[in-house]
Structures are given as structure tokens and as C-alpha cells.
PDB file of N, CA and C in Angstrom:
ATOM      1  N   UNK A   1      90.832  68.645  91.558  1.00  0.00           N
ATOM      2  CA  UNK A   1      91.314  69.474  92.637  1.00  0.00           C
ATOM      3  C   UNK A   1      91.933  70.746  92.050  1.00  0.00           C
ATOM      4  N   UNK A   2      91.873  71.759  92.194  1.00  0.00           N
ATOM      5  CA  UNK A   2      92.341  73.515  92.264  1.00  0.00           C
ATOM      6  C   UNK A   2      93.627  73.439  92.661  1.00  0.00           C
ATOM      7  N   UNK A   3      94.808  73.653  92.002  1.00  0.00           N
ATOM      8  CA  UNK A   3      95.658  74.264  92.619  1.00  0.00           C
ATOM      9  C   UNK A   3      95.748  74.908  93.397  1.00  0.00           C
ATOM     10  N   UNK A   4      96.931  75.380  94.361  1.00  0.00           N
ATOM     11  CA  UNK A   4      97.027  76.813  94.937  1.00  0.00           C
ATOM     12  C   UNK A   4      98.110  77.138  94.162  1.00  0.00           C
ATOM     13  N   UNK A   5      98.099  78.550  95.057  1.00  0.00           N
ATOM     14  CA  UNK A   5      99.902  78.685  94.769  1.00  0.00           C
ATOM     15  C   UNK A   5     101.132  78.598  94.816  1.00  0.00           C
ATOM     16  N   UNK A   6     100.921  77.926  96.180  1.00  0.00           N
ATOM     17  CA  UNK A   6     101.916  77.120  96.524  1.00  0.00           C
ATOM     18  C   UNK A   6     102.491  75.605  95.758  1.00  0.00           C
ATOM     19  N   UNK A   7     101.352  75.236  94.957  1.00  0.00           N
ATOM     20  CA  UNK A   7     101.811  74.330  93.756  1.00  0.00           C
ATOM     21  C   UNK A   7     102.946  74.614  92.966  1.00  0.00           C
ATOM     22  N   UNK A   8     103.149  76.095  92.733  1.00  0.00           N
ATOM     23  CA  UNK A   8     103.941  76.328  91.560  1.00  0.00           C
ATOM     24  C   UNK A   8     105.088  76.296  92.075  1.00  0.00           C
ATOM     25  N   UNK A   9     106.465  75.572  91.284  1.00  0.00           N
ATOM     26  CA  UNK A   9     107.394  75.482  91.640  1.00  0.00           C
ATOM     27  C   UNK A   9     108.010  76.580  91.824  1.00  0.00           C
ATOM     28  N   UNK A  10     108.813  76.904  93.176  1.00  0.00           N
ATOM     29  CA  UNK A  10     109.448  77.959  93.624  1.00  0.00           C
ATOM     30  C   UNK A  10     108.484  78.848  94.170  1.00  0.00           C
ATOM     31  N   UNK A  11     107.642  78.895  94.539  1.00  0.00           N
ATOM     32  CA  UNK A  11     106.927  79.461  95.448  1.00  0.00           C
ATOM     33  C   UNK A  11     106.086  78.829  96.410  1.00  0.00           C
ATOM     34  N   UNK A  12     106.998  79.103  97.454  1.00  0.00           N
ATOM     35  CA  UNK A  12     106.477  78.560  98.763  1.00  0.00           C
ATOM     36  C   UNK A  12     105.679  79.534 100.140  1.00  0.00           C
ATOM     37  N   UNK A  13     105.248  79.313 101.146  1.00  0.00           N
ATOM     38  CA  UNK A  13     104.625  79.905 101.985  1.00  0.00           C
ATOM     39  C   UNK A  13     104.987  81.491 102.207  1.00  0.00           C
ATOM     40  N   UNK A  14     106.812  81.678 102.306  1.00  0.00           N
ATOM     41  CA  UNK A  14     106.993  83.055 102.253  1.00  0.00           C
ATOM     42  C   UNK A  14     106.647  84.057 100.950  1.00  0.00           C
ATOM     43  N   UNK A  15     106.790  83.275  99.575  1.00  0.00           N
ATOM     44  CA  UNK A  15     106.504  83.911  98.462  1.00  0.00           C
ATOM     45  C   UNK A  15     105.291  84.142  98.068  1.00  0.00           C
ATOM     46  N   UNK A  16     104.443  83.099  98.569  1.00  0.00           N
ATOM     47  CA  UNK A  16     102.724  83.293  98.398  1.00  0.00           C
ATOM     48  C   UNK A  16     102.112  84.508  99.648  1.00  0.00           C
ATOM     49  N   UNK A  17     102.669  84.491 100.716  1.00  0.00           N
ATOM     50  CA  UNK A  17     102.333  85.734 101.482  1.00  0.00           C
ATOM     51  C   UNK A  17     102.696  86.800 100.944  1.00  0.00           C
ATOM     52  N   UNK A  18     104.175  86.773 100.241  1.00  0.00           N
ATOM     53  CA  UNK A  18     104.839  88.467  99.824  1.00  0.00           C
ATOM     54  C   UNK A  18     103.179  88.746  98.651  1.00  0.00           C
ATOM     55  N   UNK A  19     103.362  87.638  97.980  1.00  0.00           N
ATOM     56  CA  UNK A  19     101.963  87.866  96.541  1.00  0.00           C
ATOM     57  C   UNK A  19     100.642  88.298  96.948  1.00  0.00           C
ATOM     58  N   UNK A  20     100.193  87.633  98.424  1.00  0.00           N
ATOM     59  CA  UNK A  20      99.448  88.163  98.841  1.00  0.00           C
ATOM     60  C   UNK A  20      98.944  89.350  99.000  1.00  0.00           C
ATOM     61  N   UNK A  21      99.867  89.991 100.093  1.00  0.00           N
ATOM     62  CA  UNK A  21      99.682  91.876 100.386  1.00  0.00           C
ATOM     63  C   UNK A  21      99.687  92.048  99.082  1.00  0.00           C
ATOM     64  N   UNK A  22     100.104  91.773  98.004  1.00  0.00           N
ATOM     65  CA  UNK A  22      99.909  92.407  96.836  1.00  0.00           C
ATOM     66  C   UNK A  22      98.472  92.085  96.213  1.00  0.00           C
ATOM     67  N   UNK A  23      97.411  91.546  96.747  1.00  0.00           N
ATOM     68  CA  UNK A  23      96.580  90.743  96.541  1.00  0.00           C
ATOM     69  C   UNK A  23      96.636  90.036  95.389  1.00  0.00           C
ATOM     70  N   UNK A  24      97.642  88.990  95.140  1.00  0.00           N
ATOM     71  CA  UNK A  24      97.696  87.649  93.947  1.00  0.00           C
ATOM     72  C   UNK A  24      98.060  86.760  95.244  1.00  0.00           C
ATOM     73  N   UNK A  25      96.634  86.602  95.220  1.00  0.00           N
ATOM     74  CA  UNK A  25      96.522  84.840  96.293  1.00  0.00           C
ATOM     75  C   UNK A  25      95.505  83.404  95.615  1.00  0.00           C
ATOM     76  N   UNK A  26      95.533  83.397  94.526  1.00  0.00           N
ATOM     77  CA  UNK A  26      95.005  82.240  93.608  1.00  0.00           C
ATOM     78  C   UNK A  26      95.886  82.206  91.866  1.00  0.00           C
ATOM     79  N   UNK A  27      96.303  80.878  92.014  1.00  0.00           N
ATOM     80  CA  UNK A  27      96.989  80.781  90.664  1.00  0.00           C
ATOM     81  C   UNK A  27      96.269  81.527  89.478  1.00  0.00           C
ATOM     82  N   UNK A  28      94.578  81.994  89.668  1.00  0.00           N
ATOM     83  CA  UNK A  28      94.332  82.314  88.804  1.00  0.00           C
ATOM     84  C   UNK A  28      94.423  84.023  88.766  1.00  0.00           C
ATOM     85  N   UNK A  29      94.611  84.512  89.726  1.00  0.00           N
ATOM     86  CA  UNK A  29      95.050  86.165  89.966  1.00  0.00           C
ATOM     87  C   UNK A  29      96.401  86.474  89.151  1.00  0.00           C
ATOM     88  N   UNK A  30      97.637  85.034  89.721  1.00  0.00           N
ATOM     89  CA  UNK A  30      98.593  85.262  89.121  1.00  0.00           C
ATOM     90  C   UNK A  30      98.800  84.922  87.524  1.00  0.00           C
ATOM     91  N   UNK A  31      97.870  83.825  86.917  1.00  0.00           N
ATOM     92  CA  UNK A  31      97.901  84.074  85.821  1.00  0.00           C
ATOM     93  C   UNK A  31      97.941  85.418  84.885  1.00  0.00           C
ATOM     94  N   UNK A  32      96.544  85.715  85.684  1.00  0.00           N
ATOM     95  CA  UNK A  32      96.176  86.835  84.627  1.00  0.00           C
ATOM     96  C   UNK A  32      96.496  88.006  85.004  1.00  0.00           C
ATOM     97  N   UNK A  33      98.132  88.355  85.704  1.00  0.00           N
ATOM     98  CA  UNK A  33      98.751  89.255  86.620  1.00  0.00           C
ATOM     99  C   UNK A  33      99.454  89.920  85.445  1.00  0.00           C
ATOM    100  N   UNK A  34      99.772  90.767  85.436  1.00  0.00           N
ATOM    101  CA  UNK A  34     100.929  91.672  84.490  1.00  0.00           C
ATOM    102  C   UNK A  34     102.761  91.324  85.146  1.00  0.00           C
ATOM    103  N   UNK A  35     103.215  91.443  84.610  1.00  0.00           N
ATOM    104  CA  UNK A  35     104.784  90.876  84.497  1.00  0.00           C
ATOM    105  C   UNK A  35     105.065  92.491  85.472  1.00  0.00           C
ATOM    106  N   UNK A  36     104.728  93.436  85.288  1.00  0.00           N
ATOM    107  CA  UNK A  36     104.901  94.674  86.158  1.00  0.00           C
ATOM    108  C   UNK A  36     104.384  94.673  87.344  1.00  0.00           C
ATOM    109  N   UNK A  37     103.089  94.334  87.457  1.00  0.00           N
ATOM    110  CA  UNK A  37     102.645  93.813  88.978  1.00  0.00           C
ATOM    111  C   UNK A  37     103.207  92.737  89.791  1.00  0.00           C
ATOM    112  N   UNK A  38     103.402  91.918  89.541  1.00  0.00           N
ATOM    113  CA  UNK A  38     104.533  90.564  90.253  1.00  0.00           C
ATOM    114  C   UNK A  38     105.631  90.805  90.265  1.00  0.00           C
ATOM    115  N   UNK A  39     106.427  91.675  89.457  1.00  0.00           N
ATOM    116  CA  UNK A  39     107.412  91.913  89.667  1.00  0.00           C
ATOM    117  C   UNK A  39     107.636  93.375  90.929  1.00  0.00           C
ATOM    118  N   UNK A  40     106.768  93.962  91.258  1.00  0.00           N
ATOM    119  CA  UNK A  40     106.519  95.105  91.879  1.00  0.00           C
ATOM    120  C   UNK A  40     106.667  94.296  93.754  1.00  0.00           C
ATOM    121  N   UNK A  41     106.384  92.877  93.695  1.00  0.00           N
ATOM    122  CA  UNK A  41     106.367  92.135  94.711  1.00  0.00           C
ATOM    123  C   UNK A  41     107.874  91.612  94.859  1.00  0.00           C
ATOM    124  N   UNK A  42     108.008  92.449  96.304  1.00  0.00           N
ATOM    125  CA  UNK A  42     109.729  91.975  97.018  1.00  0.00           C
ATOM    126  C   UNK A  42     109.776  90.720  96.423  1.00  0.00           C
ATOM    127  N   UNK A  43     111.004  90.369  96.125  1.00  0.00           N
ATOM    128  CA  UNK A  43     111.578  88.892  95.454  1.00  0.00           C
ATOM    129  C   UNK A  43     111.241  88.731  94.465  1.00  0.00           C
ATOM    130  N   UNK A  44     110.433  89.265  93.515  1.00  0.00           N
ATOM    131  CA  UNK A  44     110.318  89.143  92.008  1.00  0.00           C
ATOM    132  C   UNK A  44     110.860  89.841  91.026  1.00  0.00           C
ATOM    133  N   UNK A  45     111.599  89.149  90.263  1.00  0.00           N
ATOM    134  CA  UNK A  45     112.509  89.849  89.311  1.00  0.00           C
ATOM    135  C   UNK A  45     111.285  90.061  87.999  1.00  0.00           C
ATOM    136  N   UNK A  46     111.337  90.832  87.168  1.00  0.00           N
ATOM    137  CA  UNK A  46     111.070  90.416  85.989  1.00  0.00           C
ATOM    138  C   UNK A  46     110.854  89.599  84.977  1.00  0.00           C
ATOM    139  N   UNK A  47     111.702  88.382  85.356  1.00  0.00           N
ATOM    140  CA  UNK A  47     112.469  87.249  84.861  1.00  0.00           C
ATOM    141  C   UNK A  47     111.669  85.924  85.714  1.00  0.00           C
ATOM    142  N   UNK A  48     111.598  86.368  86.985  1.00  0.00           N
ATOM    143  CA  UNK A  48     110.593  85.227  87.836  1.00  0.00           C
ATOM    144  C   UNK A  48     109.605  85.402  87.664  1.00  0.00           C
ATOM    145  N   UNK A  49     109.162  86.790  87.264  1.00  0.00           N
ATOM    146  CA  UNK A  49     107.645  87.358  87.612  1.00  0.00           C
ATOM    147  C   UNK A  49     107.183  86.663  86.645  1.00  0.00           C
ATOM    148  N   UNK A  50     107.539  86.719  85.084  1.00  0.00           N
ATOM    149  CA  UNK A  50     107.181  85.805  84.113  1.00  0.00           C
ATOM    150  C   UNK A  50     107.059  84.736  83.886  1.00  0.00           C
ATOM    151  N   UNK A  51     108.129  84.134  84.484  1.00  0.00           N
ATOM    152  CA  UNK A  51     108.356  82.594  84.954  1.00  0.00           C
ATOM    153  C   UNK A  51     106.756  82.005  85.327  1.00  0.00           C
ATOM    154  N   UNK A  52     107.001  82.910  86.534  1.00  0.00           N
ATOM    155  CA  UNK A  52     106.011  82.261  87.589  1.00  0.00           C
ATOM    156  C   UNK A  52     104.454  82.751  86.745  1.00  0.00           C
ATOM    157  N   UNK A  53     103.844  83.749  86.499  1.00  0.00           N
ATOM    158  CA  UNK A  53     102.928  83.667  85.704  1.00  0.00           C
ATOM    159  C   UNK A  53     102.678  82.410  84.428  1.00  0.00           C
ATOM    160  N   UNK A  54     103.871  82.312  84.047  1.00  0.00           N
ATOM    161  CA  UNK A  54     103.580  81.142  82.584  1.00  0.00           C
ATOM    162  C   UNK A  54     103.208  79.916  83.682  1.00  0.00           C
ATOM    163  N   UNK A  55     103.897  79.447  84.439  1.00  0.00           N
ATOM    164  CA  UNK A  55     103.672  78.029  85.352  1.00  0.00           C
ATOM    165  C   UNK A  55     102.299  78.200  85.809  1.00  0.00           C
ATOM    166  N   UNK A  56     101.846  79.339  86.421  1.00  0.00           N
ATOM    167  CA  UNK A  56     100.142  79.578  87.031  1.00  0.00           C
ATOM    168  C   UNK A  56      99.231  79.126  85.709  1.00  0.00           C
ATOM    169  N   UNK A  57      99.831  79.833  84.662  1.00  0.00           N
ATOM    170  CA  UNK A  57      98.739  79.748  83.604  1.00  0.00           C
ATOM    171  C   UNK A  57      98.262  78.134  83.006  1.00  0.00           C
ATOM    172  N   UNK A  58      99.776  77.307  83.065  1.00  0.00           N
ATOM    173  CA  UNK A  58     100.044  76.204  82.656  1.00  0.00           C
ATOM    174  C   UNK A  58      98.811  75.113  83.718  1.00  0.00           C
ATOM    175  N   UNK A  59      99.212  75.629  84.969  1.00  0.00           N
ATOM    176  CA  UNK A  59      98.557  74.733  86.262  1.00  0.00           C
ATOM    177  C   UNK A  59      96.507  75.029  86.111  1.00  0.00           C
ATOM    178  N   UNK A  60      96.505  75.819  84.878  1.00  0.00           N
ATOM    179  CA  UNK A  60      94.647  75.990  84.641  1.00  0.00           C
ATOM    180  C   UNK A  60      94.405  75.062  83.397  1.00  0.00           C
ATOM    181  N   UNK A  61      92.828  74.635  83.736  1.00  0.00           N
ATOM    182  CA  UNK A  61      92.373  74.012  82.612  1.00  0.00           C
ATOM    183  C   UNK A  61      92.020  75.023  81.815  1.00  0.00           C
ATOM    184  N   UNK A  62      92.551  74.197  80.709  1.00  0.00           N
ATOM    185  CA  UNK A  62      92.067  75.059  79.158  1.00  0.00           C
ATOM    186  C   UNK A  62      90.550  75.854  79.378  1.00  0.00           C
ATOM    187  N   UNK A  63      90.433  76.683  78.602  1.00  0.00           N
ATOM    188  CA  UNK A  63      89.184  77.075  79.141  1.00  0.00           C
ATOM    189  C   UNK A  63      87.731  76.500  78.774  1.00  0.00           C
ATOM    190  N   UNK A  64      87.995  75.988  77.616  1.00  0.00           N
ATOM    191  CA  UNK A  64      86.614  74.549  77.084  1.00  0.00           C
ATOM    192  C   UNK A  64      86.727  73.609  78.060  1.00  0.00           C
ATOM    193  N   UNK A  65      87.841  73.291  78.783  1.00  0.00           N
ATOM    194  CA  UNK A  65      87.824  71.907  79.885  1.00  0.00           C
ATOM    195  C   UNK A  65      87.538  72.161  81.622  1.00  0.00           C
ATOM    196  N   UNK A  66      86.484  71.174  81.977  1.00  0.00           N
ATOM    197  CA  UNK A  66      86.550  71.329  83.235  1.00  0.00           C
ATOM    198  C   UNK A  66      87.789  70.485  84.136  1.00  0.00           C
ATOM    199  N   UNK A  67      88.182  71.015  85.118  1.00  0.00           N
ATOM    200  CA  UNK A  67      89.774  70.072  85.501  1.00  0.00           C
ATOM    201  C   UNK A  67      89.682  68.685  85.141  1.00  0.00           C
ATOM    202  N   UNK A  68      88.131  68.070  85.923  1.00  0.00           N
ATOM    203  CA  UNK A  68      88.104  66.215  85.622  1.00  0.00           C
ATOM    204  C   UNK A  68      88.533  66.369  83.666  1.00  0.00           C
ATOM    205  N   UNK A  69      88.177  67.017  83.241  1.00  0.00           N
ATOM    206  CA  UNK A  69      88.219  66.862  81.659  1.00  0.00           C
ATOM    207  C   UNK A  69      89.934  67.024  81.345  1.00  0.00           C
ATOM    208  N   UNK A  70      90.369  67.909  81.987  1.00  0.00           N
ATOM    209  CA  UNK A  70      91.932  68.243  81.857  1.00  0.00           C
ATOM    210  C   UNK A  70      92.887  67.118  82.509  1.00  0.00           C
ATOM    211  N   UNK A  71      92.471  66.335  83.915  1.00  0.00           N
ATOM    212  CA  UNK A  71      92.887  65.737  84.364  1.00  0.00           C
ATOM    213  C   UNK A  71      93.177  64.010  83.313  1.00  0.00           C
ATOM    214  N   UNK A  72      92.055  64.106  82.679  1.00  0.00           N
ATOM    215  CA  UNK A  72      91.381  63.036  81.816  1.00  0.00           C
ATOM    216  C   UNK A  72      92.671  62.917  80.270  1.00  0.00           C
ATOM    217  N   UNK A  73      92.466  64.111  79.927  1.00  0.00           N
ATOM    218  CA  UNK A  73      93.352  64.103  78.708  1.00  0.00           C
ATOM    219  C   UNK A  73      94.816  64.331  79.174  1.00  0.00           C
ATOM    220  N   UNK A  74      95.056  64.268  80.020  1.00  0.00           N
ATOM    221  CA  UNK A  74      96.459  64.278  80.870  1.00  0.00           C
ATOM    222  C   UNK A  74      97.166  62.719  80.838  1.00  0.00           C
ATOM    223  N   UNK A  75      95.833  61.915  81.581  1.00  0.00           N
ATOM    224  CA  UNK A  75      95.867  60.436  81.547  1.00  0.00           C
ATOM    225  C   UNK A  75      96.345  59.964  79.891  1.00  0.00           C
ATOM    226  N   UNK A  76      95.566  60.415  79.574  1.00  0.00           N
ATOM    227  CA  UNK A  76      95.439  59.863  77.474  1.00  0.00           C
ATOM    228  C   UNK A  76      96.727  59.964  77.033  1.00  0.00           C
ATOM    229  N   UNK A  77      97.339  61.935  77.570  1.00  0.00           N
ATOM    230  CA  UNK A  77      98.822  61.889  76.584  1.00  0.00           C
ATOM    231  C   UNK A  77      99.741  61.149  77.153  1.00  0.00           C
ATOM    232  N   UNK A  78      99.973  60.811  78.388  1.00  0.00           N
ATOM    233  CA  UNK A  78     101.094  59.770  79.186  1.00  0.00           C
ATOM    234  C   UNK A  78     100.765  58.791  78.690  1.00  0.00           C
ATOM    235  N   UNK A  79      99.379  58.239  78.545  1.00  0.00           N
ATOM    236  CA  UNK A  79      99.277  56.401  77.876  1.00  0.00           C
ATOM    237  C   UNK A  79     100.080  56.980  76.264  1.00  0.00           C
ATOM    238  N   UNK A  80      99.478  57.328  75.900  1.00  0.00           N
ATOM    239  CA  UNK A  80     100.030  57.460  74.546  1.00  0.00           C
ATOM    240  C   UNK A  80     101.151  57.878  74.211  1.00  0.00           C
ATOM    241  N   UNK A  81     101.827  58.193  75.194  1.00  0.00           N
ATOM    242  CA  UNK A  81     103.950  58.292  74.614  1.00  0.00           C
ATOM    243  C   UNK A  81     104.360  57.529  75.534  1.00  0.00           C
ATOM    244  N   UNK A  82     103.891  56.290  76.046  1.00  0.00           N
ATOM    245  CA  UNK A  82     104.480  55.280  76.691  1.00  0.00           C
ATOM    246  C   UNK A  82     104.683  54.168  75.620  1.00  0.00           C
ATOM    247  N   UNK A  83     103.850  54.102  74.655  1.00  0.00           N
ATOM    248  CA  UNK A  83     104.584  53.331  73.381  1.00  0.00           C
ATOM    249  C   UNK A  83     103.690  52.242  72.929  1.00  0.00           C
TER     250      UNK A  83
END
């Protein structure tokens, strides 16, 4: 399953509309957003704008992995630091 953006913590329905008009309406817009552009969006500091870009970037599969593949090695590292 695809994230949205509303996945990312601290951004909810009003913050994904402000991102919107700015057109960053997919975690992957905001990934690959500049810390000056998100921050240019009412309610974004500098400090969030970055924030919130690193969390978008975090919420994508690597780029060799398709999600089932990301989802997969997700499973593996939790079995494996459970002991």
C-alpha cells in the first residue's frame, strides 16, 4: 500500500491542503521538495519543513525495492531484534 500524506506524523488534513495549493500532494513530491519550498507553505518552519521531508523520504521504498519487497524486509528486521 502507498502512503499518503497524511501518514506522516504531524500532518493532518489541514496541513496536507496548506501543501497542496502549494502543489506537494504525494509523499513523494514532498520528499523530493526543497526545505525552501515547504517551508514557503503557511505553518512550515524551516525546522518542520525538514522534519517533514526526512519522514516522507523515510515512508518510500528504497529505490531497488518494490513496497511488497520493503514491506518484507521490515518483517525480517523486527523478527530479528526480537531475540
Amino acid at each position: 500500500m502507498n502512503p499518503t500524506i497524511i501518514d506522516i506524523p504531524g500532518i493532518g488534513p489541514a496541513a496536507a491542503e496548506a501543501l497542496a495549493e502549494h502543489s506537494i500532494k504525494t509523499v513523494t513530491s514532498l520528499a523530493s521538495a526543497s526545505v525552501e519550498k515547504v517551508s514557503a507553505v503557511p505553518g512550515f518552519s524551516d525546522a518542520r519543513a525538514a522534519k517533514d521531508i526526512s519522514a516522507a523520504t523515510e515512508l518510500l521504498p528504497a529505490p531497488d525495492e518494490t513496497p511488497a519487497e520493503n514491506d518484507t524486509a521490515r518483517s525480517k528486521e523486527k523478527k530479528d531484534t526480537k531475540g
